[in-house]
C-alpha atoms as a PDB file:
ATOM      1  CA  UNK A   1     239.303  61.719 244.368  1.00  0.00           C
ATOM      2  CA  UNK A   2     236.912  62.311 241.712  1.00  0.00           C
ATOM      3  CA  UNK A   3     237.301  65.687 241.220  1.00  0.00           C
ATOM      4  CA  UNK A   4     241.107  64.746 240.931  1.00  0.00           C
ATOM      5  CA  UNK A   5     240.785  62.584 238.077  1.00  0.00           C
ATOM      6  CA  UNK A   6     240.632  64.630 234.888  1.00  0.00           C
ATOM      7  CA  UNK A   7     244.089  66.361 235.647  1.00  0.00           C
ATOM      8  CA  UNK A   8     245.625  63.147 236.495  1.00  0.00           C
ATOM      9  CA  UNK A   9     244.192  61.407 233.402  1.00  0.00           C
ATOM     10  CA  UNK A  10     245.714  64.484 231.475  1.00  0.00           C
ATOM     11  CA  UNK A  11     249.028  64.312 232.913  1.00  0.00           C
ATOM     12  CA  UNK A  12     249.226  60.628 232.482  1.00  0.00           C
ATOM     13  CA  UNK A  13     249.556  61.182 228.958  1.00  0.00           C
ATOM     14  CA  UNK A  14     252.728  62.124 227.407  1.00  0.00           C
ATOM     15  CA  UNK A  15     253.990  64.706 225.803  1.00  0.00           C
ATOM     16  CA  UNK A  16     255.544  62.578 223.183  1.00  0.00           C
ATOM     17  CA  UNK A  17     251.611  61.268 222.486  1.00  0.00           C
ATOM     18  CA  UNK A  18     250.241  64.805 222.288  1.00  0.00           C
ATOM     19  CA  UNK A  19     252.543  65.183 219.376  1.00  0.00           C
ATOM     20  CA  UNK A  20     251.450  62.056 217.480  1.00  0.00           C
ATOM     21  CA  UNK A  21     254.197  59.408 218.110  1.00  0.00           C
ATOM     22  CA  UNK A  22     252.929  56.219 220.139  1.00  0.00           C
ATOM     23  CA  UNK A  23     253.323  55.930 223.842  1.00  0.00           C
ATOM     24  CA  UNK A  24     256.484  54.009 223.919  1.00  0.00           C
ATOM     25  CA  UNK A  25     258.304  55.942 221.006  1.00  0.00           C
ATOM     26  CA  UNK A  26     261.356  57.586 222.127  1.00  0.00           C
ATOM     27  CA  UNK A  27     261.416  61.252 221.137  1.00  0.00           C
ATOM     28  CA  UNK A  28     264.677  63.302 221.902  1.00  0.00           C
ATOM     29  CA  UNK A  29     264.994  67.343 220.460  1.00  0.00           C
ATOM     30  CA  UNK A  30     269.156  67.987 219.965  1.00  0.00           C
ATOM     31  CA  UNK A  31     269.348  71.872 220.278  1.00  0.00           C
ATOM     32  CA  UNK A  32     272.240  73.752 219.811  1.00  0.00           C
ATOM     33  CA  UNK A  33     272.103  77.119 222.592  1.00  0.00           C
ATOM     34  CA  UNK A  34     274.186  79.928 222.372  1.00  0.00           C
ATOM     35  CA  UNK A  35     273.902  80.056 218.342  1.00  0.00           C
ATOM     36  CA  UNK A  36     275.628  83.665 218.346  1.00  0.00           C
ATOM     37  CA  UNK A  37     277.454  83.901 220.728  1.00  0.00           C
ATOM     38  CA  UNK A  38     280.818  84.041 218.414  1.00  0.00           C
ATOM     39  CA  UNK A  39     281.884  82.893 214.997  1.00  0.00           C
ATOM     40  CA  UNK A  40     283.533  79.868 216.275  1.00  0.00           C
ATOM     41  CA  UNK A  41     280.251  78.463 217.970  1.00  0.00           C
ATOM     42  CA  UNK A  42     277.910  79.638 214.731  1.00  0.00           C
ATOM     43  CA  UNK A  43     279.980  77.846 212.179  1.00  0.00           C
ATOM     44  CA  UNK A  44     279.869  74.747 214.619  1.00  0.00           C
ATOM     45  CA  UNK A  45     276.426  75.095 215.225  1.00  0.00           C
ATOM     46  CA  UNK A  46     275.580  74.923 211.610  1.00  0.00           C
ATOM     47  CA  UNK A  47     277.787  71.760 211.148  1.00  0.00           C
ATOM     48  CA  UNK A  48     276.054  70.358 213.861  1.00  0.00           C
ATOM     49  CA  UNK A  49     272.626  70.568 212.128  1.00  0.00           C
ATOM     50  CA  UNK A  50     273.450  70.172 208.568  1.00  0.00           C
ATOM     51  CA  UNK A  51     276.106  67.451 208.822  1.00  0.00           C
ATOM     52  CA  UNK A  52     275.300  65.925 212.711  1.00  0.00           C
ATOM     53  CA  UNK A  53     272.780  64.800 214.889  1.00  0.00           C
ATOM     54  CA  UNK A  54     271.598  68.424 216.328  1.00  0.00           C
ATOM     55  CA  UNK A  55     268.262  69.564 215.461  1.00  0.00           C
ATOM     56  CA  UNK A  56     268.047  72.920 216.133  1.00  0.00           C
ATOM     57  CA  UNK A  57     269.421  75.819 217.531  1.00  0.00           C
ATOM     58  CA  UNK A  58     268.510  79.116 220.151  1.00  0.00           C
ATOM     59  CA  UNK A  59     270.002  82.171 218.806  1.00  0.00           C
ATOM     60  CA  UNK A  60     271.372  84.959 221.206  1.00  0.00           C
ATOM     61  CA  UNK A  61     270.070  87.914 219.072  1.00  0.00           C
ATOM     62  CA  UNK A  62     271.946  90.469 221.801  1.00  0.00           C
ATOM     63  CA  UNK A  63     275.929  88.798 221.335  1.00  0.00           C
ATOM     64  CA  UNK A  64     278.567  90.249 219.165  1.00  0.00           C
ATOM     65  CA  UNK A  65     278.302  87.799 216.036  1.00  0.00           C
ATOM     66  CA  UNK A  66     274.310  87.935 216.222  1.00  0.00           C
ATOM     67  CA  UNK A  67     274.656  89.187 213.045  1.00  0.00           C
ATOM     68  CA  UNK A  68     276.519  86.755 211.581  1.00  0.00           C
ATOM     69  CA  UNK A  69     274.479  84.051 212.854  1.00  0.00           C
ATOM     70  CA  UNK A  70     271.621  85.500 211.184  1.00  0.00           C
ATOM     71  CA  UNK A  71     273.309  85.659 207.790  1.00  0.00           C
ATOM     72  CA  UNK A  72     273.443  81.690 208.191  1.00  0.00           C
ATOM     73  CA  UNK A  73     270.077  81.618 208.531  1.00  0.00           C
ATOM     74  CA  UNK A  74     269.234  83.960 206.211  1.00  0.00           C
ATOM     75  CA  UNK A  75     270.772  81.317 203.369  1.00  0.00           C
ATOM     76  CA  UNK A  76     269.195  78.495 205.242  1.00  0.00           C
ATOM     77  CA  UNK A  77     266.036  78.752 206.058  1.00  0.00           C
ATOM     78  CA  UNK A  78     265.295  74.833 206.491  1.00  0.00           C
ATOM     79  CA  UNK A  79     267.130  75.211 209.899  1.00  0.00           C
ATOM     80  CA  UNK A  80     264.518  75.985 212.604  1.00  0.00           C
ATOM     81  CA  UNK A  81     265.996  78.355 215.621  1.00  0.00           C
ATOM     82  CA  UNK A  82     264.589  79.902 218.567  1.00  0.00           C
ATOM     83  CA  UNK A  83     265.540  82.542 220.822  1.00  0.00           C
ATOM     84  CA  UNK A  84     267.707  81.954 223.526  1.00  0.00           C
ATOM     85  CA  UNK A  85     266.253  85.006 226.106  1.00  0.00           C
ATOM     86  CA  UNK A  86     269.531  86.258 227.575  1.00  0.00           C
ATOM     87  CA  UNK A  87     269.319  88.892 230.975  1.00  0.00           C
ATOM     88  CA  UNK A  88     273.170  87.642 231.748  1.00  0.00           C
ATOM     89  CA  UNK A  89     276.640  87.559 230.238  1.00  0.00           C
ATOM     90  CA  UNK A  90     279.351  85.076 231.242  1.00  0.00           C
ATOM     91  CA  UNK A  91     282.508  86.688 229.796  1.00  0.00           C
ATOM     92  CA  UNK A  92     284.726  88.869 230.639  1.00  0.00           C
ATOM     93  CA  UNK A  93     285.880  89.504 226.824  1.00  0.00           C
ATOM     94  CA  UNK A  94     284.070  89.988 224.062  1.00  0.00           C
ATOM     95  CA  UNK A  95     281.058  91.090 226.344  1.00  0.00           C
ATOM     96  CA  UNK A  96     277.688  91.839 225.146  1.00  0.00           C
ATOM     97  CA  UNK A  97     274.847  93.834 226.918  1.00  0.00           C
ATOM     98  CA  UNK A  98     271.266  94.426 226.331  1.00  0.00           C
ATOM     99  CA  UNK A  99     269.078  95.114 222.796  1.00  0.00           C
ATOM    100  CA  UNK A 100     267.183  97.852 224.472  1.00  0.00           C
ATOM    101  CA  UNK A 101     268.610 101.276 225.747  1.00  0.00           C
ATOM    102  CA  UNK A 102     270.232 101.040 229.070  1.00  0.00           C
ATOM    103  CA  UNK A 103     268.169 103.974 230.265  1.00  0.00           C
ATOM    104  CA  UNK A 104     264.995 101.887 229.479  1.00  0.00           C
ATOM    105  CA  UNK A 105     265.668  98.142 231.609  1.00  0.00           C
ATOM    106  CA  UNK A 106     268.010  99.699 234.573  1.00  0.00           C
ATOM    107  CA  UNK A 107     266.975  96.938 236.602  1.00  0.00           C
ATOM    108  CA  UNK A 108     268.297  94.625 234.478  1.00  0.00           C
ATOM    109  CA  UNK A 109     272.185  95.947 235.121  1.00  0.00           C
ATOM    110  CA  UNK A 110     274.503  95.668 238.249  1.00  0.00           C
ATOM    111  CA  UNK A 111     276.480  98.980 239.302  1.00  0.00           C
ATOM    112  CA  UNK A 112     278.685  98.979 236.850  1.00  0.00           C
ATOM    113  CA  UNK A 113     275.683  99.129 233.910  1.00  0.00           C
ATOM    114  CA  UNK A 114     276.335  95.762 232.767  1.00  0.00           C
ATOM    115  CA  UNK A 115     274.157  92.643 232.363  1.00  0.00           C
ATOM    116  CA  UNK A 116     275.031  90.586 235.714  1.00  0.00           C
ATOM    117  CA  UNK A 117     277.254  87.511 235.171  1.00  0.00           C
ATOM    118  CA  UNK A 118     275.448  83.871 235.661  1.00  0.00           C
ATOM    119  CA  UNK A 119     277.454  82.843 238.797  1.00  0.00           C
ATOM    120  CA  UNK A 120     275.256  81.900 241.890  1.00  0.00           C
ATOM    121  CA  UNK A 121     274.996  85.582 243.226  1.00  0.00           C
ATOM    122  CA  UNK A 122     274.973  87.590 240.115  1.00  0.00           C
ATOM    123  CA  UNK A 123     271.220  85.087 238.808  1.00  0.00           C
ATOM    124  CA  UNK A 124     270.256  86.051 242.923  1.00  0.00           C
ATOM    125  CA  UNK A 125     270.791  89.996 242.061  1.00  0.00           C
ATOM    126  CA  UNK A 126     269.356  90.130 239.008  1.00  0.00           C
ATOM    127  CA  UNK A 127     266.275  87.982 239.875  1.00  0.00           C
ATOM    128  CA  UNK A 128     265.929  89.908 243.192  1.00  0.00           C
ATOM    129  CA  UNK A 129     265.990  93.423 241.820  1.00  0.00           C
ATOM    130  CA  UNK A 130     264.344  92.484 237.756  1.00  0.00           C
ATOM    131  CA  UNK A 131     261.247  94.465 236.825  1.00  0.00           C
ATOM    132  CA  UNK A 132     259.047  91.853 235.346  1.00  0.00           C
ATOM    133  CA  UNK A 133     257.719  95.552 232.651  1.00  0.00           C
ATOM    134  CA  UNK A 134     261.608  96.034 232.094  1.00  0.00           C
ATOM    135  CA  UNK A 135     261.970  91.995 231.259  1.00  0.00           C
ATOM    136  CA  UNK A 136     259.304  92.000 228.726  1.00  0.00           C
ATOM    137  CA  UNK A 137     261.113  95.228 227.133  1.00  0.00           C
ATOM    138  CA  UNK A 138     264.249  93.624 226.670  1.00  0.00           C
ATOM    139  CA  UNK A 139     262.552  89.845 225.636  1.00  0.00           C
ATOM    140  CA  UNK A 140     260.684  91.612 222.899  1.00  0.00           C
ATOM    141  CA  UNK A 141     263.520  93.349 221.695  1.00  0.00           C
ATOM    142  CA  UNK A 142     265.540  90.351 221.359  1.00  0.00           C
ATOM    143  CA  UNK A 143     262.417  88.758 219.844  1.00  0.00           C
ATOM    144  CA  UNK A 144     261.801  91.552 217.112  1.00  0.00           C
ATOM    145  CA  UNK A 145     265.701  91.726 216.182  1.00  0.00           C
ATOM    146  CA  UNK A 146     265.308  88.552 213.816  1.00  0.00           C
ATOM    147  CA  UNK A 147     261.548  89.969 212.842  1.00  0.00           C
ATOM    148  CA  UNK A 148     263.322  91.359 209.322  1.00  0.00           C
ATOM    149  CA  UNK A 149     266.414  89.079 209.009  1.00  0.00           C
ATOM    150  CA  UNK A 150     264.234  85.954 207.047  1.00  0.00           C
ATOM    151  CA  UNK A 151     263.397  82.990 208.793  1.00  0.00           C
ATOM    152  CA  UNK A 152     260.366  83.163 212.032  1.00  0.00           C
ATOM    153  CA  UNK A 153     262.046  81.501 214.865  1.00  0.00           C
ATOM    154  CA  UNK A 154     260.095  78.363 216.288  1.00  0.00           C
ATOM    155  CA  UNK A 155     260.608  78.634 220.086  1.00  0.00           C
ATOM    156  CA  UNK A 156     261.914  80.354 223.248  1.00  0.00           C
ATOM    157  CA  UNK A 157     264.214  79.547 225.672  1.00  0.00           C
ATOM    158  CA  UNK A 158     266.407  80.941 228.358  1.00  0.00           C
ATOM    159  CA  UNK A 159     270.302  81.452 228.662  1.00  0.00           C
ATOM    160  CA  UNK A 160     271.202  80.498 232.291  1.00  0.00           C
ATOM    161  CA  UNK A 161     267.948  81.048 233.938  1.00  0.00           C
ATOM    162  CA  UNK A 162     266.160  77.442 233.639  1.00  0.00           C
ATOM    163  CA  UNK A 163     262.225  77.937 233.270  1.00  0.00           C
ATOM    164  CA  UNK A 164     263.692  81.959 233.653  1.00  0.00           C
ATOM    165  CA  UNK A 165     264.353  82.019 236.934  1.00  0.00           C
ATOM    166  CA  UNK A 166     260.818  83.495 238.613  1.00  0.00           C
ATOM    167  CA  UNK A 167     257.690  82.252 237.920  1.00  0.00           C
ATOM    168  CA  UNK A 168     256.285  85.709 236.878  1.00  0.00           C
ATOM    169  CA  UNK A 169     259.206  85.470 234.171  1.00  0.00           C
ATOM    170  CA  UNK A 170     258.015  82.291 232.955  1.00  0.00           C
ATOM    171  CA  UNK A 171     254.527  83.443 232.968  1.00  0.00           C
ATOM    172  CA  UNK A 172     255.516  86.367 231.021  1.00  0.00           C
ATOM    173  CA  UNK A 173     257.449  84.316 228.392  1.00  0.00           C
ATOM    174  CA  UNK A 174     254.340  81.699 228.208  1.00  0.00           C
ATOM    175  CA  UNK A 175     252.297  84.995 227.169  1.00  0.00           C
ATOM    176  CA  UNK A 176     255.141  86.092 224.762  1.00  0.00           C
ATOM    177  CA  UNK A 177     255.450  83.014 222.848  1.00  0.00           C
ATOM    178  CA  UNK A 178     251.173  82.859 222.565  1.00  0.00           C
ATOM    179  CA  UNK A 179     251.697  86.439 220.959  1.00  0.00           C
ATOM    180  CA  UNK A 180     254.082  85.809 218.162  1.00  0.00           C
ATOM    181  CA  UNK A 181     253.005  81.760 217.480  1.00  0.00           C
ATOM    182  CA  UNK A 182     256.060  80.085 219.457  1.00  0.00           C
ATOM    183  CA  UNK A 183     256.078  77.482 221.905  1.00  0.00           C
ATOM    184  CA  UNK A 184     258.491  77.917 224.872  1.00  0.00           C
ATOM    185  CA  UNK A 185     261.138  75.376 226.399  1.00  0.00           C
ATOM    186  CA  UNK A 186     259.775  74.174 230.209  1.00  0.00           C
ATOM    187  CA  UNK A 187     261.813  71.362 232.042  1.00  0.00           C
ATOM    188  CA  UNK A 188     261.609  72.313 235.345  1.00  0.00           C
ATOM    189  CA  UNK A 189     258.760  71.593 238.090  1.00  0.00           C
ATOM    190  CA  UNK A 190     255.958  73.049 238.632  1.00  0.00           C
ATOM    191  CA  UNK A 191     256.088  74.877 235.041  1.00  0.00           C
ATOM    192  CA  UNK A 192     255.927  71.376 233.498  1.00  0.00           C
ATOM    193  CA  UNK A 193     252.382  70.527 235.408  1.00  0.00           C
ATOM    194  CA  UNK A 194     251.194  74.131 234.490  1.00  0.00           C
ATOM    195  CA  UNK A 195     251.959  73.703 231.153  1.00  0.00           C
ATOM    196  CA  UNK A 196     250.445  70.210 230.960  1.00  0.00           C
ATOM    197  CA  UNK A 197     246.947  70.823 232.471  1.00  0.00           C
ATOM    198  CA  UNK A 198     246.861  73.515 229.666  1.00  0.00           C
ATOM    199  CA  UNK A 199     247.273  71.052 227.152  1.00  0.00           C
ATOM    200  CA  UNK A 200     250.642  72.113 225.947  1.00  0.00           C
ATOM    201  CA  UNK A 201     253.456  69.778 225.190  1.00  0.00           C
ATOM    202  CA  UNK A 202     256.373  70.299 227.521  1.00  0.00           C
ATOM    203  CA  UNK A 203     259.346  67.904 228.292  1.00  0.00           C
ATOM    204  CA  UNK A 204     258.646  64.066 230.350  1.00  0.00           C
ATOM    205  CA  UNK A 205     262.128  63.430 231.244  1.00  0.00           C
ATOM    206  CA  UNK A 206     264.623  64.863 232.345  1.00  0.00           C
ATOM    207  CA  UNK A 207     266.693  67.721 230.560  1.00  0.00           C
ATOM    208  CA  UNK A 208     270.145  67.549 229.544  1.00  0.00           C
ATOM    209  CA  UNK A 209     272.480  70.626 229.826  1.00  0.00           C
ATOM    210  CA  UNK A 210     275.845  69.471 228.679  1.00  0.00           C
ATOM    211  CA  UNK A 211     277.625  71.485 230.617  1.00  0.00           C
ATOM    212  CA  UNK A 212     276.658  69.226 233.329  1.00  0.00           C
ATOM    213  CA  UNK A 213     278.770  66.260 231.477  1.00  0.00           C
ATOM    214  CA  UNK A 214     282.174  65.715 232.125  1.00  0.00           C
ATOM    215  CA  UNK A 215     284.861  66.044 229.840  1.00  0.00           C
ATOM    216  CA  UNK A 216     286.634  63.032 230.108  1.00  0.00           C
ATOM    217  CA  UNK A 217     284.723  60.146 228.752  1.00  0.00           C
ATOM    218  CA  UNK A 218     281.764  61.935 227.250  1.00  0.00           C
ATOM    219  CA  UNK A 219     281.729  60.520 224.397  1.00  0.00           C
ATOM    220  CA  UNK A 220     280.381  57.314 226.114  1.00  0.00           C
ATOM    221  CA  UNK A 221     278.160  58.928 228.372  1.00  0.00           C
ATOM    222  CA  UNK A 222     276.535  60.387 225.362  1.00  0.00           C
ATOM    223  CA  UNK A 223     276.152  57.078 223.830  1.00  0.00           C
ATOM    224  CA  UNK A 224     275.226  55.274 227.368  1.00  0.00           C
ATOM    225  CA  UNK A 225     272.070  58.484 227.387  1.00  0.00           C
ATOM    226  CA  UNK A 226     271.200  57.346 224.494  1.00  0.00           C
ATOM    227  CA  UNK A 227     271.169  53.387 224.841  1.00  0.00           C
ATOM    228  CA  UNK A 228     269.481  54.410 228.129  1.00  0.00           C
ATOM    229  CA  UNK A 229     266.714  57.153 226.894  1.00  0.00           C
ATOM    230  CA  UNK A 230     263.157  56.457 228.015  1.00  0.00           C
ATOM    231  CA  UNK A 231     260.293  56.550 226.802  1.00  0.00           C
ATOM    232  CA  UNK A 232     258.332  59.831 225.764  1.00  0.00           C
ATOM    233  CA  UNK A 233     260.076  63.315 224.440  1.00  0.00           C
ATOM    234  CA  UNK A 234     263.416  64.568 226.026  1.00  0.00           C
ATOM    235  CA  UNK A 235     265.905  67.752 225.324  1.00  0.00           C
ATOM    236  CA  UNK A 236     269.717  67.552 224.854  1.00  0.00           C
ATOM    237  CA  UNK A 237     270.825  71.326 225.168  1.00  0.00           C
ATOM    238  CA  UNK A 238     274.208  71.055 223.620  1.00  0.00           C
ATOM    239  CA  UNK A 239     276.799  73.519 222.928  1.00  0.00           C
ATOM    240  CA  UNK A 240     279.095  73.031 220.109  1.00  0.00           C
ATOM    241  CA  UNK A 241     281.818  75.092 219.414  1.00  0.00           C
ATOM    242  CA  UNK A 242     285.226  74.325 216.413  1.00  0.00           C
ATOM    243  CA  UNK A 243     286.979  75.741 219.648  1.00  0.00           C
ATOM    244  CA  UNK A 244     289.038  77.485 217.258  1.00  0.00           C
ATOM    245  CA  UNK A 245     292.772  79.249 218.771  1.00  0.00           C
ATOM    246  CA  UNK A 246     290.477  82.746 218.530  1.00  0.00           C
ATOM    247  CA  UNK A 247     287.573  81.219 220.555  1.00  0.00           C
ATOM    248  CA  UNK A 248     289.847  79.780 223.516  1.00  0.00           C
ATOM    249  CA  UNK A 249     290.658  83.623 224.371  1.00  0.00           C
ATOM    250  CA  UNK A 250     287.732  84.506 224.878  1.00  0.00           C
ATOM    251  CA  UNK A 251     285.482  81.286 226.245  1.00  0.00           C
ATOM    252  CA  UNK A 252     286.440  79.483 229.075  1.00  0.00           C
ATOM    253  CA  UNK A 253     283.658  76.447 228.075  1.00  0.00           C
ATOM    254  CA  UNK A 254     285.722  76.307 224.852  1.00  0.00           C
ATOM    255  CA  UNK A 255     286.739  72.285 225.924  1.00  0.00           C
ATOM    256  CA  UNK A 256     282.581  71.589 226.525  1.00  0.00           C
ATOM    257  CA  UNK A 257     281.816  72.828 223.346  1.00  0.00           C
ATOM    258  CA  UNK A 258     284.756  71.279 221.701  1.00  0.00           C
ATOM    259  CA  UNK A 259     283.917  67.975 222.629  1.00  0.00           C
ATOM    260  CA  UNK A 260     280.040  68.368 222.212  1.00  0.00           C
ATOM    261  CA  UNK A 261     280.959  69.321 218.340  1.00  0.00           C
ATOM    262  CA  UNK A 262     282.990  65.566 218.024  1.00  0.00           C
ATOM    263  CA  UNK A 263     279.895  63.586 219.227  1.00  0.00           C
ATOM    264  CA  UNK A 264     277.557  65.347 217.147  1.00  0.00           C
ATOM    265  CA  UNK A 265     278.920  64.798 214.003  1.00  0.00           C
ATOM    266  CA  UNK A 266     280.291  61.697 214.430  1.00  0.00           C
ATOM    267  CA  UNK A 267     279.219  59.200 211.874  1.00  0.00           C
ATOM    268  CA  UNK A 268     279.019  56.624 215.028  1.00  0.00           C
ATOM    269  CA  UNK A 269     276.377  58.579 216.443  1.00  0.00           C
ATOM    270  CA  UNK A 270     274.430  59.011 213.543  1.00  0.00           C
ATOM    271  CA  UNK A 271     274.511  54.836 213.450  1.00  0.00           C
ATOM    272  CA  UNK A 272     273.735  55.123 217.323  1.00  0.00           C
ATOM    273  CA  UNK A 273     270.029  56.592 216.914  1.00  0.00           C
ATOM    274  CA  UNK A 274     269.157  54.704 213.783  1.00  0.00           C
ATOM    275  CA  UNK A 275     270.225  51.328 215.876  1.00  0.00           C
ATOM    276  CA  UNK A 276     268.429  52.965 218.815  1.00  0.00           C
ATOM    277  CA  UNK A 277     265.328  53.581 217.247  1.00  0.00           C
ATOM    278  CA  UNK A 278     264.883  57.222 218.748  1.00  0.00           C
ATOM    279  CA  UNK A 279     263.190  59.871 216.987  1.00  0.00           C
ATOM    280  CA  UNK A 280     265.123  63.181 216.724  1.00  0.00           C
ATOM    281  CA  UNK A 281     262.518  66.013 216.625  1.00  0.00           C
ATOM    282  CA  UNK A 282     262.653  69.905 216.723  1.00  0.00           C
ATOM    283  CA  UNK A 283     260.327  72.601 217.970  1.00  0.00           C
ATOM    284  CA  UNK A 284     258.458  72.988 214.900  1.00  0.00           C
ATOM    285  CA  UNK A 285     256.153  70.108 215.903  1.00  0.00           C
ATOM    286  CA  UNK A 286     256.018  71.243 219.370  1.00  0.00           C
ATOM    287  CA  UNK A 287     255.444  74.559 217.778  1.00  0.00           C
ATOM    288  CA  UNK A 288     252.094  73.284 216.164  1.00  0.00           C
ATOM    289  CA  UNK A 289     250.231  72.465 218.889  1.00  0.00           C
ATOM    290  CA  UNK A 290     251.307  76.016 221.116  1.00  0.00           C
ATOM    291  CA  UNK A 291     250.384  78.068 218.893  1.00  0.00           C
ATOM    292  CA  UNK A 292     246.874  76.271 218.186  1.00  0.00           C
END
């Protein structure tokens, strides 16, 4: 029992208190993923930070309007972004592959050469077949494509892969994010303990995806999460999109995203955290104590 007491003093402690806020403040981090992904979810994305609730974003430095999500940033370099680590791609249009040469990260790509899509079986392939040397290839690449575009992203994250699927992945992205300064996004267990006994502020509760929401109604389950949010820091990972007629050809989450972009910047929820009392954060305090 005694030898057993450190960690579980350690772990006792929240993350939220690591960072400086008092044990029962309630911390929540609003982060926009799949910030270039297309033109319709960047412009959104930026609304959703300058104008809404959202914090922050993860930027997809390997999809087709990277580029024009870095030009955003470029002119705004108040907003802090991280990058959203992407081995899959989810569309059948407007497809996108990976930064480095295909010749380099085979492992990474089903039969066809192409990045393998996020269903059930396609995350099984690719995590069954992934070379963990060919993963940190293609992660550093997508790391190093914003190196010259302005702004130094604050975090990393993944794009369909939770804590990235395989603990070696994780492990590799812990070591990544130590290299260039960044801290790294970790909901799931055990990463969170692992993380923790280091010392390193991860999430306490539990993590929203809002693809997991339903459509209908959302609006006032968003508000109910928030009446309802506990103590200690929590993530929203939200996807807004203007769902524009050019974006409903080629994303079939177009309605999610839609209706995450109305609750963000609605006045009501601005009103809705200041009644609440909760503390919207991003990973540049988080980022402070990783890269210590």
């Amino acid at each position: 029992m005694v030898e057993h007491a450190p960690e579980t003093a350690e772990l006792s402690v929240r993350s939220s208190e690591l960072l400086g806020f008092p044990p029962d403040a309630r911390v929540l981090i609003v982060n926009c993923d799949d910030f270039g992904m297309n033109d319709a979810i960047n412009i959104a994305v930026i609304d959703s930070i300058e104008n809404g609730i959202a914090s922050s974003c993860s930027l997809m430095t390997c999809c087709p309007a990277a580029a024009h999500a870095m030009r955003l940033l470029r002119g705004r370099p108040e907003i802090p972004f991280g990058i959203h680590l992407s081995l899959v791609c989810e569309t059948s249009r407007h497809r996108w592959g990976p930064l480095s040469a295909k010749e380099r990260v085979p492992s990474l790509l089903d039969d066809a050469g192409e990045l393998f899509p996020p269903t059930p079986a396609g995350r099984s392939a690719l995590l069954a077949r992934a070379r963990l040397d060919e993963i940190e290839t293609e992660f550093r690449a997508q790391i190093d494509a914003v190196a010259d575009s302005g702004p130094a992203p604050t975090h990393l994250d993944f794009h369909c892969l939770a804590d990235g699927g395989r603990d070696d992945i994780l492990d590799l992205t812990v070591a990544l994010a130590a290299e260039y300064g960044l801290a790294v996004r970790v909901w799931l267990e055990p990463g969170r303990r692992k993380m923790r006994r280091r010392g390193l502020p991860v999430l306490d509760n539990d993590f929203l995806d809002s693809f997991s929401l339903d459509i209908d109604g959302k609006s006032a389950r968003y508000s109910q999460l928030v009446r309802d949010l506990p103590p200690g820091l929590s993530e929203w990972a939200v996807h807004p999109s203007t769902g524009d007629e050019e974006s409903q050809a080629i994303d079939g989450g177009w309605r999610v995203r839609r209706t995450d972009y109305e609750f963000l910047t609605s006045p009501e929820t601005h009103e809705l955290l200041r009644r609440e009392d909760v503390i919207v954060i991003d990973y540049r305090t988080i980022q402070q104590v990783w890269s210590r």
